[in-house]
C-alpha atoms as a PDB file:
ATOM      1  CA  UNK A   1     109.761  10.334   1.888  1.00  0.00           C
ATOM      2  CA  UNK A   2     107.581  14.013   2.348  1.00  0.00           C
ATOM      3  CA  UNK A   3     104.519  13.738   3.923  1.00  0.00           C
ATOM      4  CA  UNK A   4     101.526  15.230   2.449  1.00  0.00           C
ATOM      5  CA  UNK A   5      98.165  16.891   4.482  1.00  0.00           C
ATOM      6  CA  UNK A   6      95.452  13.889   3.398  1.00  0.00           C
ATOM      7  CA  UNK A   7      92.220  15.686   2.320  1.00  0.00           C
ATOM      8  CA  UNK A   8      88.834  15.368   4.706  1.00  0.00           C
ATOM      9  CA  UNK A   9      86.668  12.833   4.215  1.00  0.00           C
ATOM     10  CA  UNK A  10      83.797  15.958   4.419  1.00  0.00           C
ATOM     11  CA  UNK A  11      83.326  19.386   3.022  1.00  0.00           C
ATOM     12  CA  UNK A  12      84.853  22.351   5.372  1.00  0.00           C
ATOM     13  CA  UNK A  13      81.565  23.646   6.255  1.00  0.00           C
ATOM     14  CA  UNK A  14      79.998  20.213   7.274  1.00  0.00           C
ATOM     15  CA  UNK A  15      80.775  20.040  10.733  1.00  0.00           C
ATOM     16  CA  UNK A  16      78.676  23.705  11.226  1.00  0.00           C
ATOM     17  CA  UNK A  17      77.257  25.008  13.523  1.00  0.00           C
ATOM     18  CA  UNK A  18      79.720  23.035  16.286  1.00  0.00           C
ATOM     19  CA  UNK A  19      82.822  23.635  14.281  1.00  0.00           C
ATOM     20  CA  UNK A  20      82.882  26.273  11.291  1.00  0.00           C
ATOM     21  CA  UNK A  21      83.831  26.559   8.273  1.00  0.00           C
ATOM     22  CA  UNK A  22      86.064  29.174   9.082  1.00  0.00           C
ATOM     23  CA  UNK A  23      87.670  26.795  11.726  1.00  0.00           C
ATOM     24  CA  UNK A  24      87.943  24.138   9.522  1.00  0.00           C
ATOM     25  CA  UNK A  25      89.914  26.322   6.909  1.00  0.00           C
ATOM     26  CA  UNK A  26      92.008  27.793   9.462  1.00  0.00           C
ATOM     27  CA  UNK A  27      93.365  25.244  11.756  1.00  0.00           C
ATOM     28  CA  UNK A  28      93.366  22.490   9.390  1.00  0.00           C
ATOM     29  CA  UNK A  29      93.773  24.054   6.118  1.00  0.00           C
ATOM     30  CA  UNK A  30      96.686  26.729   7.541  1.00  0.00           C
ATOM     31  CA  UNK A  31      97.743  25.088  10.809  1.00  0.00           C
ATOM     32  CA  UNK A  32      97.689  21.357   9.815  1.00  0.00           C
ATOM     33  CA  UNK A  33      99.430  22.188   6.834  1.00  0.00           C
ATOM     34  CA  UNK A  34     102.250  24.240   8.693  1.00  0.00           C
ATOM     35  CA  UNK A  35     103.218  21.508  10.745  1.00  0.00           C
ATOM     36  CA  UNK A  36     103.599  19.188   8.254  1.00  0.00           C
ATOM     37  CA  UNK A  37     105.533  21.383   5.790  1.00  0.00           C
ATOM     38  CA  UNK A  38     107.564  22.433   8.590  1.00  0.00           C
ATOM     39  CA  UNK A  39     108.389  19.116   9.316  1.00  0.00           C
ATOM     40  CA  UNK A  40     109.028  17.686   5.746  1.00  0.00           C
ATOM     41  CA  UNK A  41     112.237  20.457   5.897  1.00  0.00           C
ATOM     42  CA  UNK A  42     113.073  18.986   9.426  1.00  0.00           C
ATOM     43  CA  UNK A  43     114.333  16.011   8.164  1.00  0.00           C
ATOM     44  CA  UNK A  44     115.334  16.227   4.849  1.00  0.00           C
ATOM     45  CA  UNK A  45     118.446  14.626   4.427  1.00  0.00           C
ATOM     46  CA  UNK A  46     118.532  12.913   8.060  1.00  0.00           C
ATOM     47  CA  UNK A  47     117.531   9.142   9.078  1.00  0.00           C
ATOM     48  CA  UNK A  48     113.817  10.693  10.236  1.00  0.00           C
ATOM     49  CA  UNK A  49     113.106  10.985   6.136  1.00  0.00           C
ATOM     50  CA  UNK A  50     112.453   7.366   5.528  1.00  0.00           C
ATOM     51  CA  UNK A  51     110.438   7.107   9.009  1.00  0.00           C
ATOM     52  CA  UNK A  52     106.699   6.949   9.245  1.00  0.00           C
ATOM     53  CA  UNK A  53     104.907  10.120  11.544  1.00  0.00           C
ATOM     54  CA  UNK A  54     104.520   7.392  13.960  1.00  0.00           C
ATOM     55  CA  UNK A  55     108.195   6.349  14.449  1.00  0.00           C
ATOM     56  CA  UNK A  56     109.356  10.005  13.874  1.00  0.00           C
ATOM     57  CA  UNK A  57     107.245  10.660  16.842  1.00  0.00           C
ATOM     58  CA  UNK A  58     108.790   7.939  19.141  1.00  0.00           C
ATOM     59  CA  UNK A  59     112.154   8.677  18.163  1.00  0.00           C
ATOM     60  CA  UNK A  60     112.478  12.338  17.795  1.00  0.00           C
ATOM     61  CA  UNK A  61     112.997  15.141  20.272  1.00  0.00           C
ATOM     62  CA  UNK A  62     112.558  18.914  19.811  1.00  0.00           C
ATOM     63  CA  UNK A  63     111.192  20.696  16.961  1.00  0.00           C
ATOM     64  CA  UNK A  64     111.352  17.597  15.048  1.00  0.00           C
ATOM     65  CA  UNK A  65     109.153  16.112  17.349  1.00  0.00           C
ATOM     66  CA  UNK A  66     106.764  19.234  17.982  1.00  0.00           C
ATOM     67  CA  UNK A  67     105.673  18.703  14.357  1.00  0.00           C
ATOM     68  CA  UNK A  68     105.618  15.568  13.851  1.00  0.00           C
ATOM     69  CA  UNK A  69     103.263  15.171  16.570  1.00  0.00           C
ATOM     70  CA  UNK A  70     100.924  17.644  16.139  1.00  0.00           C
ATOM     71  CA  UNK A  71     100.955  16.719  12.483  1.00  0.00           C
ATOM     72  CA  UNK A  72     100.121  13.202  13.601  1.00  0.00           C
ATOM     73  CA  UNK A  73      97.567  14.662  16.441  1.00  0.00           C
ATOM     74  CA  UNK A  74      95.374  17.053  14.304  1.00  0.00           C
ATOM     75  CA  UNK A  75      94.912  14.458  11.484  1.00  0.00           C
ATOM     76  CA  UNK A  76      93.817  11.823  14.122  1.00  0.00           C
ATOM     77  CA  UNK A  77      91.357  14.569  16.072  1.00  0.00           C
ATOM     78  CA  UNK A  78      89.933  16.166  12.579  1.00  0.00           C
ATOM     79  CA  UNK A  79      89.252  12.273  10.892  1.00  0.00           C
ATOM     80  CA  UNK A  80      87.265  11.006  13.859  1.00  0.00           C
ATOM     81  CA  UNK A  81      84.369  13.431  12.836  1.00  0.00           C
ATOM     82  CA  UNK A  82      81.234  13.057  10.947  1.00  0.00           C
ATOM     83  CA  UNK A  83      78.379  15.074  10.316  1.00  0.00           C
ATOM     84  CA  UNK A  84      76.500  12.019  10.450  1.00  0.00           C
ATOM     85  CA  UNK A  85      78.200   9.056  12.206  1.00  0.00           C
ATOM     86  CA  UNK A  86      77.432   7.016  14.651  1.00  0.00           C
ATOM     87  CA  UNK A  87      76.810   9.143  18.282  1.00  0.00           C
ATOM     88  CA  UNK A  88      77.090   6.763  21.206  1.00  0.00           C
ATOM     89  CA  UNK A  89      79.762   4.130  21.457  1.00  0.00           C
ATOM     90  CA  UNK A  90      78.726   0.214  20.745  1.00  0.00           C
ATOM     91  CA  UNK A  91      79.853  -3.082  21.501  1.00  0.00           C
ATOM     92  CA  UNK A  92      83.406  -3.642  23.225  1.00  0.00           C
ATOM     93  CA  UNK A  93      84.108   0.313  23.679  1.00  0.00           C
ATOM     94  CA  UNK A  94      80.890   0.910  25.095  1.00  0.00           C
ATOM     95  CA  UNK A  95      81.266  -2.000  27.740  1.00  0.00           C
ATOM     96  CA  UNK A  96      84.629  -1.086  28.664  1.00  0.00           C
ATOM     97  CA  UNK A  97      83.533   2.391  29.381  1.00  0.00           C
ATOM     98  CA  UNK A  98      80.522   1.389  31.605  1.00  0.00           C
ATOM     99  CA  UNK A  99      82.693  -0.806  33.348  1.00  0.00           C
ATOM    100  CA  UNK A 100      85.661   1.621  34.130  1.00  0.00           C
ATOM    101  CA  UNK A 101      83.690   4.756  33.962  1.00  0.00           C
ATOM    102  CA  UNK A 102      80.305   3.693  35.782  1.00  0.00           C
ATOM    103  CA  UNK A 103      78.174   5.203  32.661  1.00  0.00           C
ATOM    104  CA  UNK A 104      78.786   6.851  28.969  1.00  0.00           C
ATOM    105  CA  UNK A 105      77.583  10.310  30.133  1.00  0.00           C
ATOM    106  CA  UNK A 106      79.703   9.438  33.155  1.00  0.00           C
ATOM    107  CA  UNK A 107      82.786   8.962  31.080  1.00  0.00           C
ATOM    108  CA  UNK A 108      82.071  12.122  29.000  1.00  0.00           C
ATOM    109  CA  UNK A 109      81.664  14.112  31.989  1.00  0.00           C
ATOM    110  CA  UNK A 110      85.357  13.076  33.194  1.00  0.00           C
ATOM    111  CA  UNK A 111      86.783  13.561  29.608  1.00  0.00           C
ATOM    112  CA  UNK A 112      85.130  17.231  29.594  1.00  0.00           C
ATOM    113  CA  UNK A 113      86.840  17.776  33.169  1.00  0.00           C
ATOM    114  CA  UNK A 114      90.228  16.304  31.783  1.00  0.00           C
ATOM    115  CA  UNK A 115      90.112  18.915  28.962  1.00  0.00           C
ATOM    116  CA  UNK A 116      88.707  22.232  31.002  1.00  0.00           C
ATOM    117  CA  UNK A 117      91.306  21.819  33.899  1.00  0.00           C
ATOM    118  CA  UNK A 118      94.380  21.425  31.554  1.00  0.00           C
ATOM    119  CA  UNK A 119      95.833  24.503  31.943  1.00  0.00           C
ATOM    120  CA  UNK A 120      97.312  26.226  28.929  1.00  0.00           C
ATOM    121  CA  UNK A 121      97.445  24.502  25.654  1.00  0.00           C
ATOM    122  CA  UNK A 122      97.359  21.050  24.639  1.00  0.00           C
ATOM    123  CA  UNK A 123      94.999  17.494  24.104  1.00  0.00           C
ATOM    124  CA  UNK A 124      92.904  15.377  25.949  1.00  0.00           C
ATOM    125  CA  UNK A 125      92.933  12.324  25.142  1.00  0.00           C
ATOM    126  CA  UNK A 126      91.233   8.667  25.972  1.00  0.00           C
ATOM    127  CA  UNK A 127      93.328   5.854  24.823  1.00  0.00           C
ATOM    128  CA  UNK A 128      93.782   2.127  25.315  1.00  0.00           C
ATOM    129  CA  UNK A 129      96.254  -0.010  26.844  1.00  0.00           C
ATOM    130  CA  UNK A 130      97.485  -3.723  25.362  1.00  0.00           C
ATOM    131  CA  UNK A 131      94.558  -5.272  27.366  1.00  0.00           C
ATOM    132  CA  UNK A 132      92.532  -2.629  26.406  1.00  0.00           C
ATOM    133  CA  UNK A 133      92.009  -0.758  29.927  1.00  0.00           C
ATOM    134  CA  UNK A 134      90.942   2.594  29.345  1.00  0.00           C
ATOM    135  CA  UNK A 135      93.522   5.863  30.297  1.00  0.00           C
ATOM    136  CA  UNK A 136      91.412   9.148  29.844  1.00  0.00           C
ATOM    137  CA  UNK A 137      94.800  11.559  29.822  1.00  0.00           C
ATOM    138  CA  UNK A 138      96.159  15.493  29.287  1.00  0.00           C
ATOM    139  CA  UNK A 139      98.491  16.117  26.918  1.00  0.00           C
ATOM    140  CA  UNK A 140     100.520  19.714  27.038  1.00  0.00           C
ATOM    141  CA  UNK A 141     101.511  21.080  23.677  1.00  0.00           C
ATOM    142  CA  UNK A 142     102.377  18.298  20.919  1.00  0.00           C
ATOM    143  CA  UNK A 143     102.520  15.228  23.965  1.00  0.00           C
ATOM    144  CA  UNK A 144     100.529  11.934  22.270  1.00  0.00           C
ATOM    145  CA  UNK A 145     100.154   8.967  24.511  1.00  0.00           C
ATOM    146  CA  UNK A 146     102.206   6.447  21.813  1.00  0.00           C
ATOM    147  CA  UNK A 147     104.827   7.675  23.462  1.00  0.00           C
ATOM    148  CA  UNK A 148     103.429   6.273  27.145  1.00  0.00           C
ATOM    149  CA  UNK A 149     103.040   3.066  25.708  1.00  0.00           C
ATOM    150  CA  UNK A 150      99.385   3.866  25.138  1.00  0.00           C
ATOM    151  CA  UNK A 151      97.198   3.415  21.910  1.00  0.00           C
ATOM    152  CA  UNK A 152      95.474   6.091  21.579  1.00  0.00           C
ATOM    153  CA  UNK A 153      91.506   5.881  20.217  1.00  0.00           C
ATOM    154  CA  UNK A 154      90.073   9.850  21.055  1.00  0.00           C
ATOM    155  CA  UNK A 155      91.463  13.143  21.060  1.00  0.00           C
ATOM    156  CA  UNK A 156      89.878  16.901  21.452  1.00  0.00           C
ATOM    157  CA  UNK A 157      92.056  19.322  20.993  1.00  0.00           C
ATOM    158  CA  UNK A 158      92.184  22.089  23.647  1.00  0.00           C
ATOM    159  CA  UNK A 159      94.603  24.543  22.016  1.00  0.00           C
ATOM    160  CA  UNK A 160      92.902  28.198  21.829  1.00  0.00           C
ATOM    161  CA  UNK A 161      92.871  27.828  17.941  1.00  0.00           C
ATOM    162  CA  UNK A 162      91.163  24.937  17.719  1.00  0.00           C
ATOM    163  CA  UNK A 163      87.707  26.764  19.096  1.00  0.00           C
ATOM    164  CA  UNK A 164      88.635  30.464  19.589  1.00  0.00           C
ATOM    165  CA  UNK A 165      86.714  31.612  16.706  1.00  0.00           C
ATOM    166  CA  UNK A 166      83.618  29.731  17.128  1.00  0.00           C
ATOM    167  CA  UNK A 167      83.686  29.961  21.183  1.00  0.00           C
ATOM    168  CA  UNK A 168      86.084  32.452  22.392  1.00  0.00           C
ATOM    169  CA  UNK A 169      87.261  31.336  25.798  1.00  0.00           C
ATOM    170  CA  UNK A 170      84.429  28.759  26.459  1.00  0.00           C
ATOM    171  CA  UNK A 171      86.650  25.897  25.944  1.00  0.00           C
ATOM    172  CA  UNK A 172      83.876  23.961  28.495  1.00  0.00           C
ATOM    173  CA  UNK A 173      80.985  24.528  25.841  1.00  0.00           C
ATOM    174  CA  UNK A 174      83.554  24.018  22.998  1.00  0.00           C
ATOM    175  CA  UNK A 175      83.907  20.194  24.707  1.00  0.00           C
ATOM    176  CA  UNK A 176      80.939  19.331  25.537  1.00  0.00           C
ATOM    177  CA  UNK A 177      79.167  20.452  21.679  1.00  0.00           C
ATOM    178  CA  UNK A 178      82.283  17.672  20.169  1.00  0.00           C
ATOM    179  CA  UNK A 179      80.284  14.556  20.797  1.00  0.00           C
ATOM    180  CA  UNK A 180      77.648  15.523  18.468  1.00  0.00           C
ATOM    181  CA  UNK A 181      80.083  15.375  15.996  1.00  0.00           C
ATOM    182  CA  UNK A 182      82.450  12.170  17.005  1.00  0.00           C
ATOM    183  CA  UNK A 183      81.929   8.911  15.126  1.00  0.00           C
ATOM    184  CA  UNK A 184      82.127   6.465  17.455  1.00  0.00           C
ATOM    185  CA  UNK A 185      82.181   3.570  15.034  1.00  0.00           C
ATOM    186  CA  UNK A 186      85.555   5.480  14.091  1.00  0.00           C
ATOM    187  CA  UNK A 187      86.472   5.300  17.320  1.00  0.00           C
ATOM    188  CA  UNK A 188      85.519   1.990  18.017  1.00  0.00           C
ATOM    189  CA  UNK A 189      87.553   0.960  15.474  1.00  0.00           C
ATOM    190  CA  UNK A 190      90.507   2.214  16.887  1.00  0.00           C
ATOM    191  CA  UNK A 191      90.018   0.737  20.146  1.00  0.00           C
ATOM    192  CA  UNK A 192      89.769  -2.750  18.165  1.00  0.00           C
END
């Protein structure tokens, strides 16, 4: 089995001004797409071939592992976006996060503070536990929380190429202008 770079479910430019078309093309169109042809000639011809991203990404170490996961990561950060979905959390999500996190603005301040102090490159993530207790985490380089034992349900990516362009080294504005374009009912759906 190969895996192949799904298409967006929106036109490059339609997360502008936040995220650019430029942006877009770049880190998803070039830097997505290295990953996961890099990692379709990892394991051609070894057990990892008949393996979904996920299990590839428990199982592997390395280089295999490096692309596998960021692969997996930058599809699961770019498809949570929508120029037009839903911008505050509803329902279960939004209860667990007032209860853990005292307040939604609350909770996004923390998650903005998670992803300004990691130092160097890498993810912040919130994910879910099996009783669905929230873990807002860092991730350096390629990490993913599956392989804590942790679902994950949000990710913004805090690599320098993932808002260099559009913000040079403001990562902190970069942050906090991503919740105008997170779906949350795409998020809520993941914490599910």
């Amino acid at each position: 089995m190969s895996f192949t770079q799904p298409r967006l479910p929106y036109s490059p430019d339609a997360l502008e001004p936040i995220i650019s078309q430029r942006t877009v093309e770049y880190h998803y169109g070039k830097h997505e797409k290295a990953y996961i042809d890099t990692l379709n000639k990892l394991i051609e011809g070894t057990p990892f071939a008949d393996m979904t991203l996920e299990d590839i990404i428990l199982k592997s170490e390395g280089k295999t592992f490096n692309n596998a996961s960021q692969a997996w990561n930058h599809i699961f950060y770019f498809f949570q976006f929508n120029p037009v979905g839903k911008r505050e959390p509803v329902g279960k999500l939004r209860k667990q996060i007032e209860e853990q996190f005292g307040s939604v603005e609350e909770f996004k301040r923390k998650f903005e503070e998670a992803g300004t102090t990691l130092f160097g490159s890498g993810w912040v993530w919130l994910s879910r536990d099996k009783e669905g207790k929230l873990f807002i985490t860092q991730g350096k380089d390629a990490a993913n929380p599956m392989c804590e034992g942790l679902n994950p349900i949000l990710v913004f990516d805090v690599w320098e190429h993932a808002y260099y362009l559009d913000y040079q080294n403001l990562r902190a504005s970069y942050l906090h202008q991503l919740w105008d374009l997170v779906d949350w009912d795409i998020v809520a759906s993941r914490y599910e």
